[in-house]
Protein backbone atom coordinates (compact mmCIF):
# COMPACT_ATOMS: atom_id res chain seq x y z
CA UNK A 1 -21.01 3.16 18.06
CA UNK A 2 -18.76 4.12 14.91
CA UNK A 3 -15.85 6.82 15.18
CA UNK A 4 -13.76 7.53 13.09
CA UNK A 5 -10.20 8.56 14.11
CA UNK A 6 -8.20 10.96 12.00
CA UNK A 7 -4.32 10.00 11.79
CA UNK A 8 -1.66 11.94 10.82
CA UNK A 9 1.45 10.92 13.50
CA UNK A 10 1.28 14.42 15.30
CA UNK A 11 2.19 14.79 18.88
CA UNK A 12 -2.10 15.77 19.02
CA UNK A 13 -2.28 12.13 17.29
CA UNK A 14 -0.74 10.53 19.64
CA UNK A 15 -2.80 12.40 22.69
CA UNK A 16 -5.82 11.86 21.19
CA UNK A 17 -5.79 7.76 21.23
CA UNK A 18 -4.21 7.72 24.56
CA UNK A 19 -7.24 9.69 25.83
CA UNK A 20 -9.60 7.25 24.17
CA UNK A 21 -7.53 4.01 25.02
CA UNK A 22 -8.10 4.76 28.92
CA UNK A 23 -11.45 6.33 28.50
CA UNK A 24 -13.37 3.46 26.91
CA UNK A 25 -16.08 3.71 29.61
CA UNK A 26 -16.95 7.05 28.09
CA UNK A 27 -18.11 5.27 24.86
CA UNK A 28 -21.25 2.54 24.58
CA UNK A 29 -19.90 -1.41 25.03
CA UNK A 30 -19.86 -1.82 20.98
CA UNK A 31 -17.26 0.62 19.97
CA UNK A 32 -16.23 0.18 16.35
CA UNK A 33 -13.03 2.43 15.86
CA UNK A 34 -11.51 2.84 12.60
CA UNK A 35 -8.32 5.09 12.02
CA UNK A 36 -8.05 7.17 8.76
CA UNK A 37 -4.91 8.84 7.28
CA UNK A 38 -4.33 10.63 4.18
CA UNK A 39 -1.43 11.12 1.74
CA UNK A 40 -1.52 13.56 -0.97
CA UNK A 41 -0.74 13.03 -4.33
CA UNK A 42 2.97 12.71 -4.85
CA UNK A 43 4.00 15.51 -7.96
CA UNK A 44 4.47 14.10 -11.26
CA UNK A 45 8.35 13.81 -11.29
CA UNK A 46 8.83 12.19 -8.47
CA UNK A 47 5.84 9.50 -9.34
CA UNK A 48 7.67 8.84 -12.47
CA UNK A 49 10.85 7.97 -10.35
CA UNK A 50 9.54 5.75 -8.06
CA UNK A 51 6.97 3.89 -10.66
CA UNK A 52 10.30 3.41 -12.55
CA UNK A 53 12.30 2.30 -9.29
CA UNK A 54 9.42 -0.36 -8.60
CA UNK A 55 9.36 -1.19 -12.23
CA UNK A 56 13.04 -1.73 -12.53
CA UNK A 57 12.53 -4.06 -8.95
CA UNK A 58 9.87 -6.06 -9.93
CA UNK A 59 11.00 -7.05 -13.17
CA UNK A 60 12.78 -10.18 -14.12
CA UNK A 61 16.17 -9.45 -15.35
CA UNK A 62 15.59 -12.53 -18.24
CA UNK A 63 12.16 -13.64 -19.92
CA UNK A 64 10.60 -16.38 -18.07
CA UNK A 65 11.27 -20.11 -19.93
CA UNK A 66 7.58 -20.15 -21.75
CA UNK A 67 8.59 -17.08 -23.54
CA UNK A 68 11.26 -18.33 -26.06
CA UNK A 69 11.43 -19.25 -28.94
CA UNK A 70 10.81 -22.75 -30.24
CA UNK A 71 13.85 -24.39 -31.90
CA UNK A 72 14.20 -23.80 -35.54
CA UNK A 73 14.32 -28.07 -35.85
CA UNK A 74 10.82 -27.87 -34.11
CA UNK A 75 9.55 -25.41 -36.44
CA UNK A 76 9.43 -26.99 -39.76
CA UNK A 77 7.81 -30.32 -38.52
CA UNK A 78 3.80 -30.54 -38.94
C-alpha cells in the first residue's frame, strides 16, 4: 500500500508518525510511505538576496587558468 504523509514539523506532525511508527500492523506487509512537505515561494526581494548570496559563494574570486589570455609572443607566430 502507498500513503502519502504530509510534513510540515507541527507538534500534529510529529503525533501523526509516532502513531503510524507503532501501528504498522494496522497497514498491509508492503507499506510504501513517502513524506511530502511544501515551501512557498519566497517574495521577490528576498529571492534576489539570496540568489546573489549563493552567487557571490559559488563564484571563483579569479578566472580559472584556461581563461587567459595567450601571451602576446604566442600570438604573432603561425
Amino acid at each position: 500500500m502507498k500513503i502519502l504523509l504530509a510534513v510540515d514539523g507541527s507538534s500534529y506532525t510529529k503525533k501523526m508518525l509516532a502513531y503510524v511508527t507503532t501501528h504498522l500492523e494496522m497497514f498491509s506487509g508492503d507499506n510504501e510511505f513517502t513524506a511530502l512537505t511544501v515551501q512557498g515561494a519566497l517574495p521577490p526581494r528576498p529571492a534576489l538576496r539570496w540568489a546573489r548570496k549563493w552567487w557571490t559563494s559559488t563564484t571563483p574570486k579569479r578566472p580559472p587558468r584556461c581563461w587567459t589570455r595567450w601571451s602576446s609572443s604566442s600570438a604573432g607566430t603561425t
